[in-house]
N, C-alpha and C. Protein backbone atom coordinates (compact mmCIF):
# COMPACT_ATOMS: atom_id res chain seq x y z
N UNK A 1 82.69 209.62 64.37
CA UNK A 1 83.02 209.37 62.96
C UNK A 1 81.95 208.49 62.34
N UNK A 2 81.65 208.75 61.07
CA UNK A 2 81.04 207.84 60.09
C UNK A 2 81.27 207.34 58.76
N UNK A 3 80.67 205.86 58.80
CA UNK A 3 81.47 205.56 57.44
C UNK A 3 80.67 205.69 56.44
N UNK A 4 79.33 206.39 56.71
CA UNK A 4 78.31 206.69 55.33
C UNK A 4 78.59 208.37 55.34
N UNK A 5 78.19 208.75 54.02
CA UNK A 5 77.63 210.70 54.16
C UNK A 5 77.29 211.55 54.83
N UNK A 6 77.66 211.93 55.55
CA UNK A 6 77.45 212.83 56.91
C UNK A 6 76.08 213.39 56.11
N UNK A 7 75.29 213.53 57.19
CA UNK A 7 73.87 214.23 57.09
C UNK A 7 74.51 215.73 57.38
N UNK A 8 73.85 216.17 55.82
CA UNK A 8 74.25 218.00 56.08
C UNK A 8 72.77 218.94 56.63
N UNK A 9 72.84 219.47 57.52
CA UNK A 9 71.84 220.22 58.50
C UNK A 9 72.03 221.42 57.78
N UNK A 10 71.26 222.21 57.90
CA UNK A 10 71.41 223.97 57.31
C UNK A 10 72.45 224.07 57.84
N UNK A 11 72.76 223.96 59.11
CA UNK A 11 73.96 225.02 59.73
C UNK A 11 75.21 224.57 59.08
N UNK A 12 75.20 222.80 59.65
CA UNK A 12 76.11 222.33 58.56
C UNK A 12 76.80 223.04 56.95
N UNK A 13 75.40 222.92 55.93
CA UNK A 13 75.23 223.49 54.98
C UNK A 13 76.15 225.24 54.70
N UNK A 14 75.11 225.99 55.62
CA UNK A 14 76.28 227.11 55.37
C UNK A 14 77.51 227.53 55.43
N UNK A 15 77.91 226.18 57.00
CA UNK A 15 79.37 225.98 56.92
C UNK A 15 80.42 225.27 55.35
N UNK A 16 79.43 224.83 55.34
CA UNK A 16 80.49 224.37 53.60
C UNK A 16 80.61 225.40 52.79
N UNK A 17 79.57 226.17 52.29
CA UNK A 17 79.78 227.40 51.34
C UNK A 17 80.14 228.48 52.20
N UNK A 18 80.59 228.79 53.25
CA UNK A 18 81.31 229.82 53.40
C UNK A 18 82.43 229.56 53.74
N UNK A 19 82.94 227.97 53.92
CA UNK A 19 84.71 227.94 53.83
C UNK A 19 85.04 227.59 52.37
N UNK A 20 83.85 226.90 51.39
CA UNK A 20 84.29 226.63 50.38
C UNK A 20 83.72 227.44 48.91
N UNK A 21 83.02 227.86 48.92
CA UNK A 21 82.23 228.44 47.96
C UNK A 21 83.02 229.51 47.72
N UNK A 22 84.05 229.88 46.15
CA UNK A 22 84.26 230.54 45.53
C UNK A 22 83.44 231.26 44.70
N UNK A 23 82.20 232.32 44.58
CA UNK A 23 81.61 232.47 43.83
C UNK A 23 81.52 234.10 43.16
N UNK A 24 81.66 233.91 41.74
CA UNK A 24 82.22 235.10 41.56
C UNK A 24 80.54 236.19 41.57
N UNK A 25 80.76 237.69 41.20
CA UNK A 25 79.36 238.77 41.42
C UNK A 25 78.81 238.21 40.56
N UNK A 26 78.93 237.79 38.96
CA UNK A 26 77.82 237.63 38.19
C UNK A 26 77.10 236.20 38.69
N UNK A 27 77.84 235.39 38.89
CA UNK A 27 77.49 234.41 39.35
C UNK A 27 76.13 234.46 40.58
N UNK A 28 76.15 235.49 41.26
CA UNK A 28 75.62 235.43 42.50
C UNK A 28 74.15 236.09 42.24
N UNK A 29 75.07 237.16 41.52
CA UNK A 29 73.59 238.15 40.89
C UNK A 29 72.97 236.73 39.90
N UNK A 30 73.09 236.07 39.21
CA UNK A 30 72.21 234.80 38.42
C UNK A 30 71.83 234.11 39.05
N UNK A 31 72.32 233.57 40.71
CA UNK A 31 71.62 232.61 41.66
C UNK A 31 70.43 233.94 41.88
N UNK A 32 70.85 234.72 42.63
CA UNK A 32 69.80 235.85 42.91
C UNK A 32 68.56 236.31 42.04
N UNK A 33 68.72 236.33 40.75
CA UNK A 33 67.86 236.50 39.53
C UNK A 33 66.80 234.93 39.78
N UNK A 34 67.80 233.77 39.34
CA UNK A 34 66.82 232.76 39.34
C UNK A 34 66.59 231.95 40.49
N UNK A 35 66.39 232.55 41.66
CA UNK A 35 65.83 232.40 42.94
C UNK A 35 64.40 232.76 42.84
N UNK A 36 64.26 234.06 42.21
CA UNK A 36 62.73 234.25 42.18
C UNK A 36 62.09 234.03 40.98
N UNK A 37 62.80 233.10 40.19
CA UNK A 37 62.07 232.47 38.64
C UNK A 37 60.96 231.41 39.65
N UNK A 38 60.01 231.23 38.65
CA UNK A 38 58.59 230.53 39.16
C UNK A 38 59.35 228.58 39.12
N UNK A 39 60.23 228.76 38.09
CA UNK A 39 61.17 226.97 38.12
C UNK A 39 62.09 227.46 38.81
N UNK A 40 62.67 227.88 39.88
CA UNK A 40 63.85 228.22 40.59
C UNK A 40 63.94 227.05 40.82
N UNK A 41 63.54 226.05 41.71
CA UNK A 41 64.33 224.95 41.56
C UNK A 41 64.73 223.92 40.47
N UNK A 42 64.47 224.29 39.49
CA UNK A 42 65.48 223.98 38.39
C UNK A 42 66.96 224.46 38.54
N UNK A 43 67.41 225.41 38.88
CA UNK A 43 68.63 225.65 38.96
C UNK A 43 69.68 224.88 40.45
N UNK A 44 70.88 224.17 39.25
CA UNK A 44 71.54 223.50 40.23
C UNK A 44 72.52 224.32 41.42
N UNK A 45 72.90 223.83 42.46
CA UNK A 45 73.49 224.34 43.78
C UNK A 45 74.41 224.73 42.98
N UNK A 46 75.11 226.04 44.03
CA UNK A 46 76.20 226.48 43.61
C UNK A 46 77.42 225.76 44.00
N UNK A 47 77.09 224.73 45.19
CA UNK A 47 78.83 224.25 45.24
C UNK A 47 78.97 223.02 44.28
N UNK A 48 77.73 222.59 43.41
CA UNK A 48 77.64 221.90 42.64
C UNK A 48 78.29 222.52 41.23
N UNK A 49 77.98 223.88 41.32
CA UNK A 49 78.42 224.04 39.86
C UNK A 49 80.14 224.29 39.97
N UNK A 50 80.88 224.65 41.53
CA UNK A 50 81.71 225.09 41.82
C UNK A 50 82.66 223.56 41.70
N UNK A 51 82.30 222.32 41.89
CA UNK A 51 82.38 221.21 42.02
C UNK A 51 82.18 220.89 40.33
N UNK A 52 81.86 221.06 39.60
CA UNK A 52 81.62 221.08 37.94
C UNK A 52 82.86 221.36 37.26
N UNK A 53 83.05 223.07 37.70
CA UNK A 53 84.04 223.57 37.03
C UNK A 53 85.54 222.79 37.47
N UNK A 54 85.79 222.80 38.75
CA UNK A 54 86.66 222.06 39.03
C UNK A 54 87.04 220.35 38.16
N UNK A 55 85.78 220.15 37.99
CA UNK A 55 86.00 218.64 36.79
C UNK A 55 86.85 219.19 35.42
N UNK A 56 85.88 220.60 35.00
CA UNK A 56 86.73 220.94 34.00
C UNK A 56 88.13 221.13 34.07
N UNK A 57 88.84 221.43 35.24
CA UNK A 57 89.98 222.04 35.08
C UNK A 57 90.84 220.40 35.40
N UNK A 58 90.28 219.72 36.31
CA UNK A 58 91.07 218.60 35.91
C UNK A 58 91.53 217.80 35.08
N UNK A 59 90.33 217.82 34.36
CA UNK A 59 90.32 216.73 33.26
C UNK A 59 90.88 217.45 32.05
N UNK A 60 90.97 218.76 32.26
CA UNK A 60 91.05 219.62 30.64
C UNK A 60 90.57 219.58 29.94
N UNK A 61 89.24 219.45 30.22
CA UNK A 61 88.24 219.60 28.78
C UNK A 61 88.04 220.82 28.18
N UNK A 62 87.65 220.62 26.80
CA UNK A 62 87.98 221.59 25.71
C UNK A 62 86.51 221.79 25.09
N UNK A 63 85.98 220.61 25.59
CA UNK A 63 84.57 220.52 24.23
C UNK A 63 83.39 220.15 24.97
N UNK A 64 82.54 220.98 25.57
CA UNK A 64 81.63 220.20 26.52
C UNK A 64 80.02 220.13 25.77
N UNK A 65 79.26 219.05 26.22
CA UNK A 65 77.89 219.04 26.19
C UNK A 65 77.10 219.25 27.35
N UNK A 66 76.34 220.37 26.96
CA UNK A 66 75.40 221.06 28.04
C UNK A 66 74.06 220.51 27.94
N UNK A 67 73.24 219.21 28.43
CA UNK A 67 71.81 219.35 27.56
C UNK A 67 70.95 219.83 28.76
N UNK A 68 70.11 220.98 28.83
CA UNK A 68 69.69 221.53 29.23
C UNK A 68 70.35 222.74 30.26
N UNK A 69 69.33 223.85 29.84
CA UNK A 69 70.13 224.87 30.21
C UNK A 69 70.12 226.20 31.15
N UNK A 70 68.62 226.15 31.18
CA UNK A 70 67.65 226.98 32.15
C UNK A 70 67.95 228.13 32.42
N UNK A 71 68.15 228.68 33.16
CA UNK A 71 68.64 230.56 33.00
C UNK A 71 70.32 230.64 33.18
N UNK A 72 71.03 229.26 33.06
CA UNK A 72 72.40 229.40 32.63
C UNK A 72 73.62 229.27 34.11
N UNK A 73 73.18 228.82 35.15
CA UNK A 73 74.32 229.00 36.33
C UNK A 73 75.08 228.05 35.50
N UNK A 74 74.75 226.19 35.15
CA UNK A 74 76.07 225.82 35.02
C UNK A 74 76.30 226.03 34.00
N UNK A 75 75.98 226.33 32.78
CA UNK A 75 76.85 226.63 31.72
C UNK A 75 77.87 227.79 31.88
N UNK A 76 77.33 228.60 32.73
CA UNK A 76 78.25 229.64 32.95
C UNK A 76 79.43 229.37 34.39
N UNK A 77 79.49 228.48 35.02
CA UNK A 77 80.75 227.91 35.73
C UNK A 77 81.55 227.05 34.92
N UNK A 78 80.88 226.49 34.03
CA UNK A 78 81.92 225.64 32.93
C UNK A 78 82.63 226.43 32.62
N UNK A 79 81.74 227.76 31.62
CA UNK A 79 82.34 227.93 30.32
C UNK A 79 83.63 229.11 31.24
N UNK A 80 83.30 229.44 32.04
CA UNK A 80 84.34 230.13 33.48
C UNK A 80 85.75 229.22 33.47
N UNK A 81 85.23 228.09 33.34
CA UNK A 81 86.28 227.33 34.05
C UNK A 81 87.12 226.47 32.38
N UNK A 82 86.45 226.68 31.51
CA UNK A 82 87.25 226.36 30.29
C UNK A 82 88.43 227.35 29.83
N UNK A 83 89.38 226.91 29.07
CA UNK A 83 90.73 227.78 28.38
C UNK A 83 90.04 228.35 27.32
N UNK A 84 90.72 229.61 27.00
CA UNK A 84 90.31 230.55 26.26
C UNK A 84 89.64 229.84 24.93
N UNK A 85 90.52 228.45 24.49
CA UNK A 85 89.42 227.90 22.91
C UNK A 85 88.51 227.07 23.40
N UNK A 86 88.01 226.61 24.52
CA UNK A 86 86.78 226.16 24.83
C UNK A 86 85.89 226.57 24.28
N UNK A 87 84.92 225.42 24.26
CA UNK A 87 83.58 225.48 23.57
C UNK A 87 82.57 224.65 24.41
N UNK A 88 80.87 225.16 24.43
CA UNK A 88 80.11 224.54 25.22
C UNK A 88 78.91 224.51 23.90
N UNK A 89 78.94 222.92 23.51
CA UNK A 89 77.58 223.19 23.10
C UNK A 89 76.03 223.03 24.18
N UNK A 90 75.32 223.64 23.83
CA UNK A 90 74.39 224.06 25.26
C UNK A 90 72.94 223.76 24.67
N UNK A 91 72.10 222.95 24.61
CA UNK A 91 70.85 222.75 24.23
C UNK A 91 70.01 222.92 25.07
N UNK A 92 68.58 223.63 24.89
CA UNK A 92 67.51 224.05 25.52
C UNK A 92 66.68 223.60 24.70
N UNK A 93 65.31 223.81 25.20
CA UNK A 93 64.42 223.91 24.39
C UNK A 93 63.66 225.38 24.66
N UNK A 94 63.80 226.41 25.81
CA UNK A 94 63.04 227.54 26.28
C UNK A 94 63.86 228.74 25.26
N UNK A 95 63.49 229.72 24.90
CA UNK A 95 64.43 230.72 24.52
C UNK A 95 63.82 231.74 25.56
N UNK A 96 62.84 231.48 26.19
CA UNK A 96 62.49 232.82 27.41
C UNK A 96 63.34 232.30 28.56
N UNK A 97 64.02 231.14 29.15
CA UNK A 97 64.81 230.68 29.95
C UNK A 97 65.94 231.00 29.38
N UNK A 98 66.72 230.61 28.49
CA UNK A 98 67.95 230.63 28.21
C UNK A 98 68.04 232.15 27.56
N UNK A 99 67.32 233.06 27.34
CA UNK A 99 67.65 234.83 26.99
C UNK A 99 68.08 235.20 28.30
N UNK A 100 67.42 234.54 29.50
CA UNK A 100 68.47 235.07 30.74
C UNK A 100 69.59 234.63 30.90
N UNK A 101 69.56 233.15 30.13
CA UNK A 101 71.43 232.84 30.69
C UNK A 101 72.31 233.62 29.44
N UNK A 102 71.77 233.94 28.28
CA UNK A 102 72.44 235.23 27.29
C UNK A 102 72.77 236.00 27.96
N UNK A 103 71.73 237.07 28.75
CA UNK A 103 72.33 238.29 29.82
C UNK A 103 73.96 237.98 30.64
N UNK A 104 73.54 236.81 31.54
CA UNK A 104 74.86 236.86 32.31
C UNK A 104 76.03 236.08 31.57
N UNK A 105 75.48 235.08 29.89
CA UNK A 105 76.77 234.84 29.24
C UNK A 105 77.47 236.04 29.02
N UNK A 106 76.95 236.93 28.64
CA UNK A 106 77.52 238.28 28.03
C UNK A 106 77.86 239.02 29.60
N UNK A 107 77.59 239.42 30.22
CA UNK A 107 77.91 239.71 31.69
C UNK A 107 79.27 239.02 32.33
N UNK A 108 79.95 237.48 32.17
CA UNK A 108 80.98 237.10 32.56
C UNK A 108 81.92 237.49 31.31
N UNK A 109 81.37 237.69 30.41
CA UNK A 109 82.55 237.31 29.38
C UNK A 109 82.91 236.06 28.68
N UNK A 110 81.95 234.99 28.64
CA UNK A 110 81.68 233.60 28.49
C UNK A 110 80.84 233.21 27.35
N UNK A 111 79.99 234.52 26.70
CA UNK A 111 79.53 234.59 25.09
C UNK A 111 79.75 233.53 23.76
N UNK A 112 81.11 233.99 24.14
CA UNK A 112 81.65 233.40 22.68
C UNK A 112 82.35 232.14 23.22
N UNK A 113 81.78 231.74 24.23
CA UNK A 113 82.25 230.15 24.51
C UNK A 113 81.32 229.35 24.25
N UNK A 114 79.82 229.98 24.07
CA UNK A 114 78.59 228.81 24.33
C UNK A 114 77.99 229.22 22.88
N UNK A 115 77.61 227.89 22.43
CA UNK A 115 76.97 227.43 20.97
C UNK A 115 75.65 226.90 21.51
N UNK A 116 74.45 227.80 21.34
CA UNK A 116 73.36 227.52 21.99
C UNK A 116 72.46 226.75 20.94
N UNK A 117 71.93 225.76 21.35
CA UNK A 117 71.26 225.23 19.92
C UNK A 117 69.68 224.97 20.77
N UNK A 118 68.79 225.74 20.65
CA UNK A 118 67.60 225.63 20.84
C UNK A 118 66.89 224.65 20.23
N UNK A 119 65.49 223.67 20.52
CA UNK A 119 64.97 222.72 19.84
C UNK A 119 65.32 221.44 20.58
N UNK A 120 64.42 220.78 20.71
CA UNK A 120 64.51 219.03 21.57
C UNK A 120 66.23 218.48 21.18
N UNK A 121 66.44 218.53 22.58
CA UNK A 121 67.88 218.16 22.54
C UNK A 121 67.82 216.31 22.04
N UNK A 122 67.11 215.85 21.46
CA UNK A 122 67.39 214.67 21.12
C UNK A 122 67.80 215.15 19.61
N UNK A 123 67.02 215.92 19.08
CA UNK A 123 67.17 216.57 17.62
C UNK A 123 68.46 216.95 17.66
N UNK A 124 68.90 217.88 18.71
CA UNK A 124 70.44 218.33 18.37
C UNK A 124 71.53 217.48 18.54
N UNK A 125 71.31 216.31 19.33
CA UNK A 125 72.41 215.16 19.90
C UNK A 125 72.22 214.53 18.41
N UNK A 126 71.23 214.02 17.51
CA UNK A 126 71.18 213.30 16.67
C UNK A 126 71.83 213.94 15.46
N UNK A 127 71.40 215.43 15.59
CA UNK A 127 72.16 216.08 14.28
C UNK A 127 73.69 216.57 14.54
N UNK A 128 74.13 216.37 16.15
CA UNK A 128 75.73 216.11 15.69
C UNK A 128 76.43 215.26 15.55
N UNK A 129 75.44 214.03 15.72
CA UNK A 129 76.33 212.62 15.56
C UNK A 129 76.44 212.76 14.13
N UNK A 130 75.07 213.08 13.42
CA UNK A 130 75.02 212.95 11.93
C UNK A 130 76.33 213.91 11.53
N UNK A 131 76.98 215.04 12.01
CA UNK A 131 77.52 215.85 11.52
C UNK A 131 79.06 215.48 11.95
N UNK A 132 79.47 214.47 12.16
CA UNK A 132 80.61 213.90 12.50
C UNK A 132 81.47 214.18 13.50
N UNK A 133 80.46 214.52 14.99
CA UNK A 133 80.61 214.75 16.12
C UNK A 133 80.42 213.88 16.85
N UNK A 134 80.68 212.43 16.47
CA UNK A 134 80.58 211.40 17.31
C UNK A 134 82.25 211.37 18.13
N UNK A 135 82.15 210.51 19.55
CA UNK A 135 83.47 211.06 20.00
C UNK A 135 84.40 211.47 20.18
N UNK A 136 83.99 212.78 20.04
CA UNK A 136 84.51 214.46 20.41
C UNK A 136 84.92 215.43 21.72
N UNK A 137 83.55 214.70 22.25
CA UNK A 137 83.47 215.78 23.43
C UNK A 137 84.56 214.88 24.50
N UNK A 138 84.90 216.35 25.37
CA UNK A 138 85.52 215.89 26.46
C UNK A 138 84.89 215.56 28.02
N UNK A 139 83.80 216.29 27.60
CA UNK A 139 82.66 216.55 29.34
C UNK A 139 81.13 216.45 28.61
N UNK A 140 80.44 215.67 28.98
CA UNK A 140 78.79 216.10 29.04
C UNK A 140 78.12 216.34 30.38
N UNK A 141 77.20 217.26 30.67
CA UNK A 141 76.28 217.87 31.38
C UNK A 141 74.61 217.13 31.12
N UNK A 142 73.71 216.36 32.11
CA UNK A 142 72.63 216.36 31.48
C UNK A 142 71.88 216.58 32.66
N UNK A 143 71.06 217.68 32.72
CA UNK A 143 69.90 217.98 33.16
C UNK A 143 69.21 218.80 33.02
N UNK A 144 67.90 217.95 32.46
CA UNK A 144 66.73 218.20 31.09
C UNK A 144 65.47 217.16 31.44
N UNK A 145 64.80 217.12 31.28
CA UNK A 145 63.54 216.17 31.08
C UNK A 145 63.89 214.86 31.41
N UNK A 146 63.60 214.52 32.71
CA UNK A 146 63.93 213.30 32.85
C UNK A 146 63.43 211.95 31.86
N UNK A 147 62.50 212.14 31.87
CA UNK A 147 61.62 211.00 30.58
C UNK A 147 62.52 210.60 29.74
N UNK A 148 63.44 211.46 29.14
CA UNK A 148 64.81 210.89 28.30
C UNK A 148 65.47 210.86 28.95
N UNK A 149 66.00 210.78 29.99
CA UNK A 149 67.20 210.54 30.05
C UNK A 149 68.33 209.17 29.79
N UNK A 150 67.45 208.02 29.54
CA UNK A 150 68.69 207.30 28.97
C UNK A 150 68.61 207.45 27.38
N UNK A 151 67.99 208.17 27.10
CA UNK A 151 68.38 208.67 25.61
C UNK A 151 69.35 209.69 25.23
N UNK A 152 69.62 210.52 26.76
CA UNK A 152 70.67 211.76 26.80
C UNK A 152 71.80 210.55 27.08
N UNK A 153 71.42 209.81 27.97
CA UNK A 153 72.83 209.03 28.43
C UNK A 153 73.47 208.59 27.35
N UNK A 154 72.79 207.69 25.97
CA UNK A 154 73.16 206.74 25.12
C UNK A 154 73.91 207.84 23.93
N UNK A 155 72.94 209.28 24.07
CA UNK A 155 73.36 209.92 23.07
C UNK A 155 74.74 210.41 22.97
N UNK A 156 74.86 210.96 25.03
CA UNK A 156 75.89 211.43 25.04
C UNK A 156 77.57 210.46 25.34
N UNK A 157 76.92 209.22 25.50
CA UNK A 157 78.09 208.30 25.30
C UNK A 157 78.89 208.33 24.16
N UNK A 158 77.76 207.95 23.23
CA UNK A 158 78.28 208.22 21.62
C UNK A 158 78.85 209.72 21.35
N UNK A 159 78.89 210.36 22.07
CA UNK A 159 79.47 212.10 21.53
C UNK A 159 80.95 212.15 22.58
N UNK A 160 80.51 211.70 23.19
CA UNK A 160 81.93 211.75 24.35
C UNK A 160 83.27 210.91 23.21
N UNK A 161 84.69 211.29 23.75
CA UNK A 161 85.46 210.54 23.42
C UNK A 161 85.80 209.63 24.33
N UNK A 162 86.70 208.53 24.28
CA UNK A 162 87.08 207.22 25.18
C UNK A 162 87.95 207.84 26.34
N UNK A 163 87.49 208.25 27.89
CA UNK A 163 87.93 209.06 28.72
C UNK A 163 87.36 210.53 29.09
N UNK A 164 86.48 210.65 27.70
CA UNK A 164 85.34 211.85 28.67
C UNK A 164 84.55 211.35 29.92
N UNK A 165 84.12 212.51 30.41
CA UNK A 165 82.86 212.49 31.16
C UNK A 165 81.83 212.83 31.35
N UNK A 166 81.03 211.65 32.12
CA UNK A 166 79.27 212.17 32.00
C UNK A 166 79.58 212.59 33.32
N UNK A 167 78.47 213.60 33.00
CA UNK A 167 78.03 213.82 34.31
C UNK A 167 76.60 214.48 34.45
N UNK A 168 75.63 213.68 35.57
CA UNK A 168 74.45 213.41 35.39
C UNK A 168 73.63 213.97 36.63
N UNK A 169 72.64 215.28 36.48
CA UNK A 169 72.66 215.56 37.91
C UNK A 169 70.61 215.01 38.08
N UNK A 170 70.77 214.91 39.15
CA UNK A 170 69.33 214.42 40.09
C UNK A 170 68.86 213.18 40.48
N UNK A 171 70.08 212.71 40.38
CA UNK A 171 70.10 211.26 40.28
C UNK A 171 69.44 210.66 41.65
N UNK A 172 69.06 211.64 42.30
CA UNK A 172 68.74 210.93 44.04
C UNK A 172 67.08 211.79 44.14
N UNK A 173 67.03 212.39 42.92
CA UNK A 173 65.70 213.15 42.69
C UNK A 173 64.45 213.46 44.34
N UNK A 174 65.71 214.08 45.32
CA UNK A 174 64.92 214.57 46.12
C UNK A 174 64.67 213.21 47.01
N UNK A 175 65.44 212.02 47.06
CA UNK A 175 65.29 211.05 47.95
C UNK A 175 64.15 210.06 47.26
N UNK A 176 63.08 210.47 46.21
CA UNK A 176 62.28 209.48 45.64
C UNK A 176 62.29 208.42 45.17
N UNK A 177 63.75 208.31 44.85
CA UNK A 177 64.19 206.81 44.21
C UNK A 177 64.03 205.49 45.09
N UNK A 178 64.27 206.09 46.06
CA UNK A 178 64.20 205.21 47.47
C UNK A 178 62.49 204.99 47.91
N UNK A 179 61.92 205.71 47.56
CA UNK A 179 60.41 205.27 48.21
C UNK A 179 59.70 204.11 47.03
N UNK A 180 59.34 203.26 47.11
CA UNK A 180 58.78 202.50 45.80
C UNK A 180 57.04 202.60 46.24
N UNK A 181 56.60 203.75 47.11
CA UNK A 181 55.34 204.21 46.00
C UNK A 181 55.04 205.19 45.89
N UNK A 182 56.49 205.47 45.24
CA UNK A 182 56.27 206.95 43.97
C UNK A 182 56.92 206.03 43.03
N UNK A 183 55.89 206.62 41.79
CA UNK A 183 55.83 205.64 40.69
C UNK A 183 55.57 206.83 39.16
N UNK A 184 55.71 207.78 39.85
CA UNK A 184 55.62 208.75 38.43
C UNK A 184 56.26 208.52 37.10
N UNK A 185 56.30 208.70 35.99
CA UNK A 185 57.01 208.46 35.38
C UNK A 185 58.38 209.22 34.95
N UNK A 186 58.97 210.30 35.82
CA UNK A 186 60.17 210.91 35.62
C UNK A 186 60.69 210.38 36.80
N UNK A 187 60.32 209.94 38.26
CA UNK A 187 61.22 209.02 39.10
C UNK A 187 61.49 208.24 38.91
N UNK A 188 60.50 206.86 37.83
CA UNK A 188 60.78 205.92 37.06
C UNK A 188 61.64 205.78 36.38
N UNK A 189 61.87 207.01 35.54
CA UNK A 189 62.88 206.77 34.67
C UNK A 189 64.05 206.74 35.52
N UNK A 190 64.11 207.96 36.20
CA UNK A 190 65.72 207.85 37.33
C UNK A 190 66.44 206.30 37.62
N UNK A 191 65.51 205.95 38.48
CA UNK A 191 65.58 204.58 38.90
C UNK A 191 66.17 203.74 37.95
N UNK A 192 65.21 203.89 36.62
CA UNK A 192 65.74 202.95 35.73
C UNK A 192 67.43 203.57 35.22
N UNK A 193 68.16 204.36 34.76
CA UNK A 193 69.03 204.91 34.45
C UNK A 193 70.14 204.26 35.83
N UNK A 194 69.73 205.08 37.02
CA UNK A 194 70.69 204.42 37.94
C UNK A 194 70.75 203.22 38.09
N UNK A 195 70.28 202.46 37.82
CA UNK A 195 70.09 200.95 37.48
C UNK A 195 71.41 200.23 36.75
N UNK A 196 71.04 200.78 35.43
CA UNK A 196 71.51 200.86 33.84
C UNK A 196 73.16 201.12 34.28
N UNK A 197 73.18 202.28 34.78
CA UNK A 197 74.60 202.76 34.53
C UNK A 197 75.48 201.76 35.58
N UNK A 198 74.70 201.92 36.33
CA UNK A 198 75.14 200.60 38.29
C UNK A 198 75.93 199.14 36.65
N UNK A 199 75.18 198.60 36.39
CA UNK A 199 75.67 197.58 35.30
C UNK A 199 76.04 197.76 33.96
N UNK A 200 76.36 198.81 33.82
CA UNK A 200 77.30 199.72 32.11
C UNK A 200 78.62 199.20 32.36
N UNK A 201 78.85 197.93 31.28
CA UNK A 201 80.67 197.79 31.72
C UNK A 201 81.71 199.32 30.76
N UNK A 202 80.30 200.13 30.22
CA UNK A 202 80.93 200.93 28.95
C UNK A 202 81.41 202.36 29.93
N UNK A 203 81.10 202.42 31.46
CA UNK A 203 81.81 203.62 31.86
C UNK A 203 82.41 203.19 33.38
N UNK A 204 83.24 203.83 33.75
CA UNK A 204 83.64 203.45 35.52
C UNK A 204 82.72 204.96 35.87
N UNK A 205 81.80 204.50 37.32
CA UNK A 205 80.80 205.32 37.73
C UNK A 205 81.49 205.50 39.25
N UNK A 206 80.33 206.92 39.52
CA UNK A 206 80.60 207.03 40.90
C UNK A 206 79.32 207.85 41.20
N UNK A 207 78.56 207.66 42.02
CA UNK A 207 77.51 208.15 42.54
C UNK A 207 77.52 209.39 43.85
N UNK A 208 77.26 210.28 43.77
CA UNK A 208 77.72 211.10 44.71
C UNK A 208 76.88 212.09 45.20
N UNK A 209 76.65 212.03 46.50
CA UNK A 209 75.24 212.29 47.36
C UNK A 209 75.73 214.46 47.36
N UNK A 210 75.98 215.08 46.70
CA UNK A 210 75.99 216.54 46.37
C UNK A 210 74.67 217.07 45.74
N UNK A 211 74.26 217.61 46.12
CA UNK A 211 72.87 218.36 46.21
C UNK A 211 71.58 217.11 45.71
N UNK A 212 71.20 217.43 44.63
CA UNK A 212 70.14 216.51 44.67
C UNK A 212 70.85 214.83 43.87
N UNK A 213 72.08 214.56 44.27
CA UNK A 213 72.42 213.51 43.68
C UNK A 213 73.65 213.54 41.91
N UNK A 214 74.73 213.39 42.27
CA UNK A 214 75.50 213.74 40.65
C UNK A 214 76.05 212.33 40.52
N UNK A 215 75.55 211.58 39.41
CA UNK A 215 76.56 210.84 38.90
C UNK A 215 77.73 210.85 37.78
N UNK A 216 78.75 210.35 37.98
CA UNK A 216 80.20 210.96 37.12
C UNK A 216 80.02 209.41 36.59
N UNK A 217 80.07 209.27 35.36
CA UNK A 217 80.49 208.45 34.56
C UNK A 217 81.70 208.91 33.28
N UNK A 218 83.09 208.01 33.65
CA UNK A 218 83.80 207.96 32.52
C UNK A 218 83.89 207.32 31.26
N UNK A 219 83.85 207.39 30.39
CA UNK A 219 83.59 206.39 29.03
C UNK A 219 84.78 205.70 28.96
N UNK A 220 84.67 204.21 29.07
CA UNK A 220 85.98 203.59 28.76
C UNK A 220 86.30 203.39 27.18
């Protein structure tokens, strides 16, 4: 027995997604599609997104923020896992990335759940606060350009309502946070954020070692 994170080995690994991994055909055919995209590793794990949707169904969220969106796996386990009036607003900045997550929105049946707003997601976080979408949402999603990210964090605090959730993926960015000489400036920022949130009396956090690192922050 151990009282830290069991180290997951491949074999390990496949044992989890084949007792746990619910994953439906479109779903699989979109891991399969963006497996051989040239950013494939941009796209998050599937028991991560399977682990996502499940947030949705607990918490009952109705209104989510997606910022960044890439050829669409998690927007499309959310918007799966939302009630028929769910809504995902979903910001990108690619429209040659996100025309593939169009294909398999329209492929699940999940279309008319996602409000895609193309253009620097700081532009779109700012123009829904302006538009009287300040705490609204029930769930935010952020992974996008690390360089902002405590500007996604601050933005999406302010959009969340009192009891949404963040939720923040790469937070362990491949183990780099831990080496101090890597000094890039998108591990930098990590560091600094996990920092930040470690001393935020404004959410109860939890850090959680699932694929490349997810932190869950609730807004008090």
């Amino acid at each position: 027995m151990t009282i830290k994170s069991i180290l997951v080995t491949d074999t390990l690994y496949d044992y989890i997604l084949s007792t746990s991994l619910r994953e439906s055909e479109v779903l699989k055919q979109l891991r399969a599609e963006t497996a051989r995209h040239t950013h494939s590793a941009m796209q998050i794990a599937p028991e991560q997104g399977q682990f996502m949707a499940l947030l949705v169904e607990l918490t009952g969220a109705k209104k989510i923020l997606e910022i960044g969106v890439f050829t669409g796996y998690s927007s499309t386990c959310l918007a799966l896992a939302l009630p028929p009036e769910g809504r995902i607003t979903a910001c990108d900045i690619s429209e040659e990335f996100t025309n593939v997550a169009r294909r398999y929105w329209i492929q699940a049946n999940v279309a008319d759940k996602i409000d895609l707003r193309l253009g620097p997601a700081l532009e779109t976080l700012n123009s829904l606060i302006a538009a009287g979408h300040a705490g609204s949402y029930d769930m935010a999603f952020i992974d996008a350009d690390k360089a902002n990210y405590d500007s996604y964090y601050e933005q999406s605090l302010a959009l969340l309502r009192t009891g949404g959730l963040l939720v923040i993926d790469n937070v362990l960015w491949n183990g780099q946070v831990v080496d101090p000489s890597i000094q890039d400036a998108d591990t930098v920022a990590i560091r600094r954020l996990n920092a930040k949130i470690h001393a935020d009396p404004r959410v109860t956090i939890s850090l959680l070692p699932i694929a490349d690192g997810l932190t869950l922050a609730l807004k008090r």
